[in-house]
Each structure stands twice: as C-alpha cells, then as structure tokens.
Protein backbone atom coordinates (compact mmCIF):
# COMPACT_ATOMS: atom_id res chain seq x y z
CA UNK A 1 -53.87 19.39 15.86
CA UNK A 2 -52.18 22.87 15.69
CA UNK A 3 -51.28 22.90 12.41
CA UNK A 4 -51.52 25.11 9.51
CA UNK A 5 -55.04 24.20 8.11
CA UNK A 6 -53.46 23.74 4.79
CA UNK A 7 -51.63 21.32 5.85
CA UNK A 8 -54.15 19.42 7.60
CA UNK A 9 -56.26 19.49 4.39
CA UNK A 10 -53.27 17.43 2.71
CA UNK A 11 -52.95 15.25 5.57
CA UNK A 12 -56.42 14.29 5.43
CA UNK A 13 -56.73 13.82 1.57
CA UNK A 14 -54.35 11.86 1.31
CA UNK A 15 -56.08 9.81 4.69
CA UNK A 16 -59.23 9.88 2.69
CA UNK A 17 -58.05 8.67 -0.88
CA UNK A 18 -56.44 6.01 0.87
CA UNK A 19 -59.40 4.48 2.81
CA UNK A 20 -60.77 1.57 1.08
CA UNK A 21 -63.26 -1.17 2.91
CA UNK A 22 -60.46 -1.95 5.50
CA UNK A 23 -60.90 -1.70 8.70
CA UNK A 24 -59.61 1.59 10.24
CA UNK A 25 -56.51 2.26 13.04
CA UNK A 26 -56.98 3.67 16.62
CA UNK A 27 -54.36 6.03 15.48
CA UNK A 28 -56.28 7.25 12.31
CA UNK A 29 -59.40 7.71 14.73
CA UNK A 30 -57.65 10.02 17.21
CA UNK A 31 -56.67 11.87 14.45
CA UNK A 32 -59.89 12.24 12.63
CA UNK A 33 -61.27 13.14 15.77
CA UNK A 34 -58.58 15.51 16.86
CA UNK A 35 -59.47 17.25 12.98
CA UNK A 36 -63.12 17.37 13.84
CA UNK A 37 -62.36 19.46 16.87
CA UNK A 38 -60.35 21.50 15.48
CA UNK A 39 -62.86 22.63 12.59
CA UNK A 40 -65.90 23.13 14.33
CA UNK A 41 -63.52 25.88 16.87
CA UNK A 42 -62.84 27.97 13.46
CA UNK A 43 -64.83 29.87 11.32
CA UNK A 44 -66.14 28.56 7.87
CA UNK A 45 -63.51 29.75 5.34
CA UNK A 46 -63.15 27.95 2.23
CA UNK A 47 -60.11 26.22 3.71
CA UNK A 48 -62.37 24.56 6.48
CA UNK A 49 -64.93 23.47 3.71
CA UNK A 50 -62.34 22.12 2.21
CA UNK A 51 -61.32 19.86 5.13
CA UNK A 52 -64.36 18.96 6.27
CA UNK A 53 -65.39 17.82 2.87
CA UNK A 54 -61.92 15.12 3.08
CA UNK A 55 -63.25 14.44 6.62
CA UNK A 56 -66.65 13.31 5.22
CA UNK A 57 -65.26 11.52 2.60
CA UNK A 58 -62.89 9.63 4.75
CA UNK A 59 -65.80 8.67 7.00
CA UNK A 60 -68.03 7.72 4.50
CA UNK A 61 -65.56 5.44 2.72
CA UNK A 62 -65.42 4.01 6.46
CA UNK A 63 -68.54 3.18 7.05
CA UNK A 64 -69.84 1.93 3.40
CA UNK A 65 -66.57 -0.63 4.27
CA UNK A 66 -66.07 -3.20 7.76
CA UNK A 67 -69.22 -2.71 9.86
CA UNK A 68 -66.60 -2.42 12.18
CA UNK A 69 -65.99 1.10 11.53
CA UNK A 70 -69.52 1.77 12.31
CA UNK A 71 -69.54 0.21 15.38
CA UNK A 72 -65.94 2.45 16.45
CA UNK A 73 -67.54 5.52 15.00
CA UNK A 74 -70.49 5.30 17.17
CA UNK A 75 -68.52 4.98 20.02
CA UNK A 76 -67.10 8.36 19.32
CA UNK A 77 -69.76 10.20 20.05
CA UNK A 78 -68.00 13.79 20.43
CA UNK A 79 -66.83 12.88 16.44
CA UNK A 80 -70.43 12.24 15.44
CA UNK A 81 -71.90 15.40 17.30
CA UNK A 82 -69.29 17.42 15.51
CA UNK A 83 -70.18 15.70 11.75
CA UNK A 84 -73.61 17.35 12.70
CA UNK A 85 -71.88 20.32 13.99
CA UNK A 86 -70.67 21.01 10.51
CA UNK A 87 -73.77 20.18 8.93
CA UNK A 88 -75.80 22.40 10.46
CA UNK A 89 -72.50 25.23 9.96
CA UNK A 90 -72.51 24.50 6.23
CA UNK A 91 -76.35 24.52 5.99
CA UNK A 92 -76.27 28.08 7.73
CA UNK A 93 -73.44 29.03 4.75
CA UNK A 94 -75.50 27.92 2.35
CA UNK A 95 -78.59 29.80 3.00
CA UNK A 96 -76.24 33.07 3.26
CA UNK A 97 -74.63 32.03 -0.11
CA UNK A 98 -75.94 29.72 -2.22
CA UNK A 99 -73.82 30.32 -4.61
CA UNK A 100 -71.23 28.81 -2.42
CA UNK A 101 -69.50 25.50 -4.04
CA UNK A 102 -67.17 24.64 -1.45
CA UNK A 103 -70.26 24.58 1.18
CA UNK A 104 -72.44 22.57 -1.03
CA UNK A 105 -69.90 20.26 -1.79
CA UNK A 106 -68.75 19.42 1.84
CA UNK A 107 -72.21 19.44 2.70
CA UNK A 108 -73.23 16.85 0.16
CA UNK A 109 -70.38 14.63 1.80
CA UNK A 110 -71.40 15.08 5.31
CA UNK A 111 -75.04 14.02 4.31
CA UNK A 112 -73.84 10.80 2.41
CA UNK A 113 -71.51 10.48 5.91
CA UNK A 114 -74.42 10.08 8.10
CA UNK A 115 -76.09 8.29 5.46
CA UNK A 116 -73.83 4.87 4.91
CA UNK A 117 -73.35 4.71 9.18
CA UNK A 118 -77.14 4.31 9.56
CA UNK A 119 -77.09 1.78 6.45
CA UNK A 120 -74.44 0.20 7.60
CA UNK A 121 -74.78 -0.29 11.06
CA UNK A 122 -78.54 -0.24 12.63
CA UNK A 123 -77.93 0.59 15.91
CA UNK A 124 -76.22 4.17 14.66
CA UNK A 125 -80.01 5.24 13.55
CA UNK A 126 -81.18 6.97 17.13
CA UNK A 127 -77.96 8.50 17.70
CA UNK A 128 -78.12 9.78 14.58
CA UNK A 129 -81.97 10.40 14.35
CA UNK A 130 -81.38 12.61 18.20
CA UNK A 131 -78.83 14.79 15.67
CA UNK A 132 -80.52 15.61 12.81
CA UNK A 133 -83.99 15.46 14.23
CA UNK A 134 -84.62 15.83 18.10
CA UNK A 135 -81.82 17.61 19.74
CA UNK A 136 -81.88 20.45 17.64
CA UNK A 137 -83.82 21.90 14.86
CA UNK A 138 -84.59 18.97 12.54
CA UNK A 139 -82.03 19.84 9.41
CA UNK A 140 -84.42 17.78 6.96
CA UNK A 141 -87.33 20.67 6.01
CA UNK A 142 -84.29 22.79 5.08
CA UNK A 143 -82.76 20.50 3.12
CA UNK A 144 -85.44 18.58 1.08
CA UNK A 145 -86.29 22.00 0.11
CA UNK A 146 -82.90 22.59 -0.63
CA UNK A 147 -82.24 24.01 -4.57
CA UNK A 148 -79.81 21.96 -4.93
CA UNK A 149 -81.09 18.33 -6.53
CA UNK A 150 -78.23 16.21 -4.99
CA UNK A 151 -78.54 17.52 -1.18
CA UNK A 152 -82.19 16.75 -1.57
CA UNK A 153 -81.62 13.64 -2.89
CA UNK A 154 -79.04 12.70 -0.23
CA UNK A 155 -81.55 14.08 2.61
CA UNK A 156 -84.16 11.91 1.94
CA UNK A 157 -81.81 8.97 1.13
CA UNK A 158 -80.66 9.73 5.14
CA UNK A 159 -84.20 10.46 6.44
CA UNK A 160 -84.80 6.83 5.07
CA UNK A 161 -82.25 5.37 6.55
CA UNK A 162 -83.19 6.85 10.02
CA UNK A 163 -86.83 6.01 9.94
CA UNK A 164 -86.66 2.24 8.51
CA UNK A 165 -86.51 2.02 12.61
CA UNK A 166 -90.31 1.91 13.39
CA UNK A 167 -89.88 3.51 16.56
CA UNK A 168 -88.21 6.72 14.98
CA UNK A 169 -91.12 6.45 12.13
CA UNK A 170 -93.34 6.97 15.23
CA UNK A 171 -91.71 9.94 16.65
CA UNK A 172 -91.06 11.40 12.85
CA UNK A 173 -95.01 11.24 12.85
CA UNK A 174 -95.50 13.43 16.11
CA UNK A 175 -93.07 15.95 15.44
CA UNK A 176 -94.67 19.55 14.34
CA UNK A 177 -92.62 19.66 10.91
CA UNK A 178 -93.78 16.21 9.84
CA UNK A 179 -96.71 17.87 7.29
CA UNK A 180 -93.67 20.07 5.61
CA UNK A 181 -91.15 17.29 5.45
CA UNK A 182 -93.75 15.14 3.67
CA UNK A 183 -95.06 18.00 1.22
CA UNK A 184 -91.19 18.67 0.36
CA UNK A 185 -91.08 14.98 -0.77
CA UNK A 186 -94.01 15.46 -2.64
CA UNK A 187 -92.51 18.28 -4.56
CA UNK A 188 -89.53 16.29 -5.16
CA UNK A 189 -92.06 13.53 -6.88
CA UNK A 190 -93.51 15.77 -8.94
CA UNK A 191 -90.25 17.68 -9.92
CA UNK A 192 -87.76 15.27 -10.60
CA UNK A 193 -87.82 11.17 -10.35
CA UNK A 194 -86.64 10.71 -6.86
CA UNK A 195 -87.03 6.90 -5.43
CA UNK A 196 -85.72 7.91 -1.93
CA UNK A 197 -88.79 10.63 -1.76
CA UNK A 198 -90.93 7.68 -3.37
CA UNK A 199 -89.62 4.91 -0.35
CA UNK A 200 -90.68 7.83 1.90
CA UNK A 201 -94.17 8.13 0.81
CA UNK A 202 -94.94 4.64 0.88
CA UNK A 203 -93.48 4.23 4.17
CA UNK A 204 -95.67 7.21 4.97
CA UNK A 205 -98.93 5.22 3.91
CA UNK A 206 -97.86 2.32 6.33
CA UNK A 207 -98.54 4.65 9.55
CA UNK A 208 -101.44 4.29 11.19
CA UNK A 209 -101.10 8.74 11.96
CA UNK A 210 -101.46 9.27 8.04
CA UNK A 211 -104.51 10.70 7.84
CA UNK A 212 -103.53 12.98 9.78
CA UNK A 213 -100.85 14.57 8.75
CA UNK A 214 -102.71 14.15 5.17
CA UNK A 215 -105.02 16.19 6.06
CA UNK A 216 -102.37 19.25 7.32
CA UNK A 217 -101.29 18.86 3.91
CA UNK A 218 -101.43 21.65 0.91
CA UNK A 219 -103.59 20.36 -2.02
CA UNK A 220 -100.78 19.63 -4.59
CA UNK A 221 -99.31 17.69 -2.01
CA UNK A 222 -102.59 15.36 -1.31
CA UNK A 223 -102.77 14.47 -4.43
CA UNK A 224 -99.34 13.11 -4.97
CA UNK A 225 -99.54 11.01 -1.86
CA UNK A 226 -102.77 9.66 -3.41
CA UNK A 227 -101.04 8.47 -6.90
CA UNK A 228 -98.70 6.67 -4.82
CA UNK A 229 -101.51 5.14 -3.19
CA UNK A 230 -102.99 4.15 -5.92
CA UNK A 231 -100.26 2.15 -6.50
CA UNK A 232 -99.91 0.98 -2.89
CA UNK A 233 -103.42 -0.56 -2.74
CA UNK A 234 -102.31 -2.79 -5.96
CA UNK A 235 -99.83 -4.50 -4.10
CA UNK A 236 -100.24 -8.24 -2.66
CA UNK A 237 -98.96 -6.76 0.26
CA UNK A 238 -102.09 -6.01 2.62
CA UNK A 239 -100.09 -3.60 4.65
CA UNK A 240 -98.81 -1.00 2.10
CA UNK A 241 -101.43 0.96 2.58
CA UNK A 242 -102.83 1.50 6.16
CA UNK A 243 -106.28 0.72 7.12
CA UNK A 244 -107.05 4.02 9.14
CA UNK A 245 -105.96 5.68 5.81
CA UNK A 246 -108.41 4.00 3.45
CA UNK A 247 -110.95 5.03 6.09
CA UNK A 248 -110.40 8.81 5.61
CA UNK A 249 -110.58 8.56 2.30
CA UNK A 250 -113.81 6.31 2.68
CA UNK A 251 -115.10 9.13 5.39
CA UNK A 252 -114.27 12.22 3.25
CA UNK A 253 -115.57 11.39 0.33
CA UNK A 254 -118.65 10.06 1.94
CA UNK A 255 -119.48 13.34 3.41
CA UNK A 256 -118.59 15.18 -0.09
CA UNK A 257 -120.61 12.81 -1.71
CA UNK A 258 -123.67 13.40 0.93
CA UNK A 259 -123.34 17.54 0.49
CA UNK A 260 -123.27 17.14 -3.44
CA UNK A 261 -126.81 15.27 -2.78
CA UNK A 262 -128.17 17.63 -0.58
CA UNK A 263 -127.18 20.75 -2.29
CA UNK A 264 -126.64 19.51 -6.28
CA UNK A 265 -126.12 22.73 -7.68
CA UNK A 266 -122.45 22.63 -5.32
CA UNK A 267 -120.96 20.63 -7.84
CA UNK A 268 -121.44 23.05 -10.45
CA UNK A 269 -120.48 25.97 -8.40
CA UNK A 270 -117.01 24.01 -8.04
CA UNK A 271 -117.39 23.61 -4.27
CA UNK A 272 -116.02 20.12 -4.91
CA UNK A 273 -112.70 20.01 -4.90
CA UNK A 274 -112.89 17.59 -8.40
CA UNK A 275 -109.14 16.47 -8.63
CA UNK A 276 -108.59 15.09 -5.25
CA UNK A 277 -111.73 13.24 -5.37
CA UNK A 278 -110.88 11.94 -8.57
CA UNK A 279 -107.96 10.74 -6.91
CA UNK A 280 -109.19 9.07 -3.62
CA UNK A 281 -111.94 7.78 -5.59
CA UNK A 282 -109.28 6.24 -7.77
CA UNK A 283 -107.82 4.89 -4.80
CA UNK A 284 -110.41 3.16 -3.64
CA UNK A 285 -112.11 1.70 -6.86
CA UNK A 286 -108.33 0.26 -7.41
CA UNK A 287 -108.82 -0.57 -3.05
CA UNK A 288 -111.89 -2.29 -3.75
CA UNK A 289 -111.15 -4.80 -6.41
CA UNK A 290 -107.77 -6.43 -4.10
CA UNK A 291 -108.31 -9.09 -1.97
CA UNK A 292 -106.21 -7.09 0.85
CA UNK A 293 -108.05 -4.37 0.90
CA UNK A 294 -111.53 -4.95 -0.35
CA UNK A 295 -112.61 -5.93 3.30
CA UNK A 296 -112.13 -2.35 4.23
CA UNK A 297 -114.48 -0.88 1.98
CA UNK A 298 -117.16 -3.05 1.21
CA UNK A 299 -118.98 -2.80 4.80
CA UNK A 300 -119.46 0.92 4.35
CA UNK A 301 -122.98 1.00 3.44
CA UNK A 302 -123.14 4.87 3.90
CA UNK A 303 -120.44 5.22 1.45
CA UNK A 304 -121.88 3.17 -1.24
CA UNK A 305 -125.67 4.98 -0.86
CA UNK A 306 -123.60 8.28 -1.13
CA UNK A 307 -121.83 7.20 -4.38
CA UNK A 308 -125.19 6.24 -6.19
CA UNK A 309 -126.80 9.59 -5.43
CA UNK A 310 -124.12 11.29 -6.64
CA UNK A 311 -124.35 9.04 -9.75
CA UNK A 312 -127.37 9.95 -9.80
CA UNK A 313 -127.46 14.05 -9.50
CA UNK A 314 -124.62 13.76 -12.41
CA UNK A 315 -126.56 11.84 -14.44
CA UNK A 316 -129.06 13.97 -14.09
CA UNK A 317 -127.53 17.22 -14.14
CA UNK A 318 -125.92 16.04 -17.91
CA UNK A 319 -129.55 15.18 -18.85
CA UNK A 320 -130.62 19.01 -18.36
CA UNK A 321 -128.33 20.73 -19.99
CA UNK A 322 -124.77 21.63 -22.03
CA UNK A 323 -122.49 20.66 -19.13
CA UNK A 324 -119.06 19.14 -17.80
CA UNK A 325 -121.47 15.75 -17.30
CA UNK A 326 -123.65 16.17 -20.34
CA UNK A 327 -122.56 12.81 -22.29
CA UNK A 328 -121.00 12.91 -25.58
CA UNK A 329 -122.13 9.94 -27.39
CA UNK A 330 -120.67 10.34 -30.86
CA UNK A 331 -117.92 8.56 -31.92
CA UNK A 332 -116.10 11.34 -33.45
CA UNK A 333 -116.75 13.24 -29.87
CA UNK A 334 -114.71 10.36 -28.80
CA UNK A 335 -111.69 11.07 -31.29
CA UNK A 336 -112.12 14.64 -30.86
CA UNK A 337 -111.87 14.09 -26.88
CA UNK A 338 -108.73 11.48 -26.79
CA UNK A 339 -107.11 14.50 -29.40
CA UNK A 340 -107.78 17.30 -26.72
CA UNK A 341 -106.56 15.15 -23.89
CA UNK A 342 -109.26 15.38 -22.39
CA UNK A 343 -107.70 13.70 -19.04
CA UNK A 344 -106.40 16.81 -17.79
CA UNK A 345 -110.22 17.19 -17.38
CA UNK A 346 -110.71 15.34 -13.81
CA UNK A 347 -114.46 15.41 -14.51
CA UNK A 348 -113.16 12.99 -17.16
CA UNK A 349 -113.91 9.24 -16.06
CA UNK A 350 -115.92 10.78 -12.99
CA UNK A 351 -118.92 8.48 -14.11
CA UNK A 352 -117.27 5.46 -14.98
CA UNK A 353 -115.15 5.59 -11.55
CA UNK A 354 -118.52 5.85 -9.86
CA UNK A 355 -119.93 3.23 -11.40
CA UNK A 356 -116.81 1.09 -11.06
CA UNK A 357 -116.72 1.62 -6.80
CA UNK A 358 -120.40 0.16 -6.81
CA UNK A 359 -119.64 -2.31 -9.16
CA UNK A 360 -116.55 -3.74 -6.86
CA UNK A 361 -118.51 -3.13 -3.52
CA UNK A 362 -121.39 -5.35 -4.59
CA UNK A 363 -119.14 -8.12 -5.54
CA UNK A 364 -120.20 -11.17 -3.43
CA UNK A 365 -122.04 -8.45 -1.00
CA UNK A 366 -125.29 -9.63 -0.10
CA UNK A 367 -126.47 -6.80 1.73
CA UNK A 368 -124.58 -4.61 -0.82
CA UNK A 369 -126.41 -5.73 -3.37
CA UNK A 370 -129.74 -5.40 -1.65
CA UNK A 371 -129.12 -1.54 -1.00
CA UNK A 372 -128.51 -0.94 -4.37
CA UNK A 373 -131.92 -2.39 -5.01
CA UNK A 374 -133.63 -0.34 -2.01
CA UNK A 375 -132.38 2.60 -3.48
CA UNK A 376 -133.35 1.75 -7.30
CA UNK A 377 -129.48 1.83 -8.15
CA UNK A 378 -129.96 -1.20 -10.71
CA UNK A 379 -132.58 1.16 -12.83
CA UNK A 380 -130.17 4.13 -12.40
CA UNK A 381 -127.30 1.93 -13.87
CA UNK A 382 -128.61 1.23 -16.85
CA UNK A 383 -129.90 4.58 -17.58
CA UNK A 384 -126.33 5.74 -18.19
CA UNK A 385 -125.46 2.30 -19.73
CA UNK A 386 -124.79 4.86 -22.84
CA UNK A 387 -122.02 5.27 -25.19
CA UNK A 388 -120.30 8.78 -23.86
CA UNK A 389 -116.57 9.44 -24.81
CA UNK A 390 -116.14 11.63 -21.51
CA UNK A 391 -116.11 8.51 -19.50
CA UNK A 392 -114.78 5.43 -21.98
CA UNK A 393 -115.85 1.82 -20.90
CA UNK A 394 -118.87 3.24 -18.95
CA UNK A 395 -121.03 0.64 -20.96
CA UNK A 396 -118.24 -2.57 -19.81
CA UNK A 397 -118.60 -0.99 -16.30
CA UNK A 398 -122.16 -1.14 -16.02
CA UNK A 399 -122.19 -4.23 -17.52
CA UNK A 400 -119.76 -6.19 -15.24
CA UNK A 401 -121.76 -4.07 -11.84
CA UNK A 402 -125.02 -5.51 -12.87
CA UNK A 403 -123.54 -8.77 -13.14
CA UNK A 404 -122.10 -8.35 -9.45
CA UNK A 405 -125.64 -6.91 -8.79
CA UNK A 406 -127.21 -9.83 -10.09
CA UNK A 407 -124.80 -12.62 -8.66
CA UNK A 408 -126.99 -15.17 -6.85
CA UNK A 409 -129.50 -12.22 -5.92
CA UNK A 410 -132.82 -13.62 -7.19
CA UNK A 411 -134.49 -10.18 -5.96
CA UNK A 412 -131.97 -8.11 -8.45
CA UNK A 413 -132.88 -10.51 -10.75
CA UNK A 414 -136.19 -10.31 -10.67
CA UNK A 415 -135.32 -6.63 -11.05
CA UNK A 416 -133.71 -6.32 -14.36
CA UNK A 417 -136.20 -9.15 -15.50
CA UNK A 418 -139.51 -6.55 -15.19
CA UNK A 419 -137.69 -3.85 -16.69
CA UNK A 420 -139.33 -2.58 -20.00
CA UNK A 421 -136.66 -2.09 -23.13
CA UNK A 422 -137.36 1.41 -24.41
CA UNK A 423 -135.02 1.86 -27.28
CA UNK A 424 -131.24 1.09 -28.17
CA UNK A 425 -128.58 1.59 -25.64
C-alpha cells in the first residue's frame, strides 16, 4: 500500500472500469481497503481526489451489482468509516475552493457510493445513517445547500435512502438541524425540479412531529411544504398526509380567522400573513372534499364559525369601499383580471376558498349544517352569491354549499324558503 500514489490511481482505474454486477474477490477487498487507509493518512492533493474518486466508483459499481457486495462491504466497517472520512475531507475542500473540480467530482462519487449500499442492501441504512448523521456533524445541511445541482441532488437521493427506515425518520425528526435540512429541500423545489427533495417532503408530511418542525420553518419554506400538501391530501392514500398536521393547519388558521373577527381592520393593515393562509386554506378545502381526510375536519365546529365571520368581515369590508375584497362584477373586469394574472394576487380566490371549506364541511353534517343556520351563514351566502371576477365560480360555490346546507335539513330549508328576492343576482 506503499506505493507511488500515481500508481495506485492506475491500479484502481483500471479495478474500477472493470467492475461490472459480479460479485467481488477477498483479494480486491483487502486491497480497496488497504487504498482507503492509505488516503485518508495523506493530505488532499489533486492526486488523492483523483483516487478516491476511482475508489467511489469502484464501490458504487459494487454495490448497484450482487447484494452480496453490500453485505461484504458492511462488514468492513473501517472501509465504510473511511468513505465518510473522505466525504467529510472533500466537503471541507470544497467550502475552501469551490472552484475545485477534482473535489466536486470525487465527492459526487462518494455520495452516489453511500447511496446504492443503502438501496441496495437495507440493513447498511443505520450504519450509514450513524456516519453521515449522528456520529458527527450531519454532512446533509451542507450539502443540500451545496451550489452545486448534482451534489444536492445526490444528497437528498442518500438522505432518502437512509430515512425510508422509519426508525431513522424518527430520529431525523428530533435532531436540531431537521428545520434547515427541510427548508434546503424546499429551496431545491422551488429552484430546480428535484423528485428526491419532492419524496422527502412527502415523507415529511407522513410524521406525526410535522407541525413542528413546520412551524421552525422560514415563510418561503411553509409554503412549499403546503403545495405539496395540497397534493398529498388528494391522494386515496389516507396516510400521506398526517393527521396531527391537518390539525395545525385547522388550529392556526382558526385562531387567524378569530383575530381577523375581533379586530377587522387587521386584515387591511396586512397583519395576516395572506399567502400562507391561502395556502393551508387550500389545503384543507382540497382536505375536506376526500373521503380520507374529510373526517378530520368536519368536527371542528370552531373552525367552521371562524371561517363564516371572516366571510363575513370581507364581504363586508368590499361593500364599504375601493378595496382588495371590493367585488368586480363586470365581465370585462373579468378579462381584464385573467390578462393581469391576477393569481399572483393571493387575495385572489380568498372568497370562493371560504365559501368552498363551508360548503365541504356541511356535507352530510348535521350539526354542521345547523351552525351555519345559528349563525345566519345561509343569508350571508347568498349575499355574495354575485358575479365578481376576483374570485371566479363564487356563484357555483355558493350554489353547491347551499345545497349541502339544505341536504335533508328541513330547518335550512325552511330558511332559504322565507327569504325575500330583492333583485337579480
């Protein structure tokens, strides 16, 4: 293991170009070991890049071949510690100079290294987890933030491999860096299309601790996680979404919705933060109308009696005045909004979506419907039952929530029955 490092570099090209799926020798193993020993005692010249990159490669060819390989590999520990070894060296390289090829190369290979063993071979995934994550300072912050698009991509690819264990997904979710590793996938969404960052987000939704880390999270990042919730909660699957996270986002915007009602004048001021509860009210109107999920929300009285007075104090407020809420009934105001794209408006649809959550939360909801009643919600429907291009289909919303309302409900039929007609909708 001596010799030049040159010539070790040939040596072990030529051992990695010729590695197919086959299982590996005892002989080749002592020698890949003996190699990994012998770079992680010298410093990190271009030469050592170099090698360790063929070292990668030769191990990842390995273990994307026989399982068997796996299995041997894992029983090497001292080999696997000094993969990780490098890692971490080449990491500490590139933050010095980023510039540096030879690093980012060899580091890409070590990644996609660690990467097939845990695909390949389960039972690699703590050893490999206690690496890259609990022994030492976890590498993956670092890396997912990483300006370099591949390393990220092969980070998260690894971090998914590690945590499709659901006991490591339980530690990932008590470790202090969780709320950064989860906003650097979140950038990744929103920068590039990344599916491992996407796999990571919905596994992310599964966890029963999501709300809380949600809630460490910086506002761009929130509202990522909640447009891939919004597609979660349209799944068949009932558990793509966890329960305890529908709650927070049932409990938050229940108390926003309460403060808007006892202070109305906050939601002019911009004290509501109108994108993310766009968002999470987005969630839940989507929530609400799937069979999986729609037993989650519809027993939260307090959240539907919050949701009509804000209904309510918007309505209102675009009654007194030239506002964000003040409808726009013409039909050219309805060209002249789809032409000034108006959705990057969030205020846009804020009615409608309203409308929509006590539409689906009535469905088949006795009690439901009766508080809707109690609280003259039926009247207050069909007061904005009004052509307005700032919130398109409100009049098909309304509609389709008084029919909910009305649903074997003699009372809330007796309702809309006394009601006088006072001019054209």
């Amino acid at each position: 293991s001596y010799l030049p490092l040159r010539r070790l570099h040939v040596y072990m090209r030529g051992v990695a170009l010729g590695q197919n799926s086959e299982l590996v020798e005892e002989e080749t193993w002592v020698s890949v070991q003996a190699i990994s020993e012998r770079l992680v005692a010298e410093p990190l010249t271009a030469v050592v890049c170099r090698l360790s990159a063929e070292l990668f490669r030769f191990l990842r060819n390995a273990f994307a071949g026989d399982p068997t390989n796996s299995e041997t590999a894992l029983s090497r520990r001292k080999l696997l510690q000094n993969v990780d070894y490098l890692i971490r060296a080449l990491m500490e390289q590139r933050s010095k100079e980023p510039t540096d090829e030879e690093a980012t190369v060899a580091l890409r290979c070590g990644l996609q290294c660690f990467g097939n063993l845990v695909a390949s071979w389960e039972a690699s995934r703590d050893l490999v987890w206690n690496l890259t994550f609990l022994w030492s300072t976890p590498i993956y912050p670092a890396l997912l933030s990483s300006d370099d698009s591949t390393l990220r991509m092969y980070a998260s690819m690894l971090l998914h491999g590690c945590l499709l264990k659901g006991a490591l997904l339980r530690l990932f979710f008590w470790s202090p860096c969780t709320a950064e590793v989860v906003t650097c996938l979140t950038r990744m969404m929103a920068d590039v299309e990344s599916e491992w960052s996407l796999f990571l987000l919905e596994m992310f939704l599964t966890h029963e601790n999501s709300p809380v880390v949600f809630g460490k999270l910086p506002r761009q990042a929130r509202w990522v996680v909640l447009d891939v919730a919004v597609e979660q909660v349209q799944k068949k699957d009932g558990q793509a979404v966890h329960a305890d996270f529908l709650d927070h986002l049932c409990a938050f915007l229940q108390r926003e919705f309460e403060d808007v009602v006892a202070v109305p004048h906050c939601i002019e001021e911009g004290k509501l933060e109108p994108i993310q509860v766009s968002k999470m009210l987005n969630v839940l109107c989507k929530a609400s109308c799937n069979a999986n999920f729609s037993n989650l929300i519809e027993p939260k009285q307090g959240l539907l009696k919050a949701t009509l007075g804000v209904l309510k104090v918007v309505h209102l407020l675009g009654k007194s005045g030239n506002n964000a809420f003040t409808p726009a009934p013409k039909l050219d105001d309805l060209v002249k909004a789809e032409e000034a794209d108006s959705d990057v408006d969030p205020r846009r649809n804020f009615k409608k979506e309203l409308v929509r959550l006590v539409g689906n939360m009535s469905h088949r909801s006795r009690a439901n419907q009766d508080l809707v009643r109690r609280v003259e919600g039926i009247a207050l429907l069909l007061d904005v039952c009004n052509l307005d291009a700032k919130n398109p289909y409100i009049i098909q919303w309304v509609v389709l929530a008084i029919r909910n309302l009305l649903e074997n409900n003699p009372e809330n039929q007796e309702v809309v029955a006394g009601l006088v007609n006072k001019g054209v909708v």
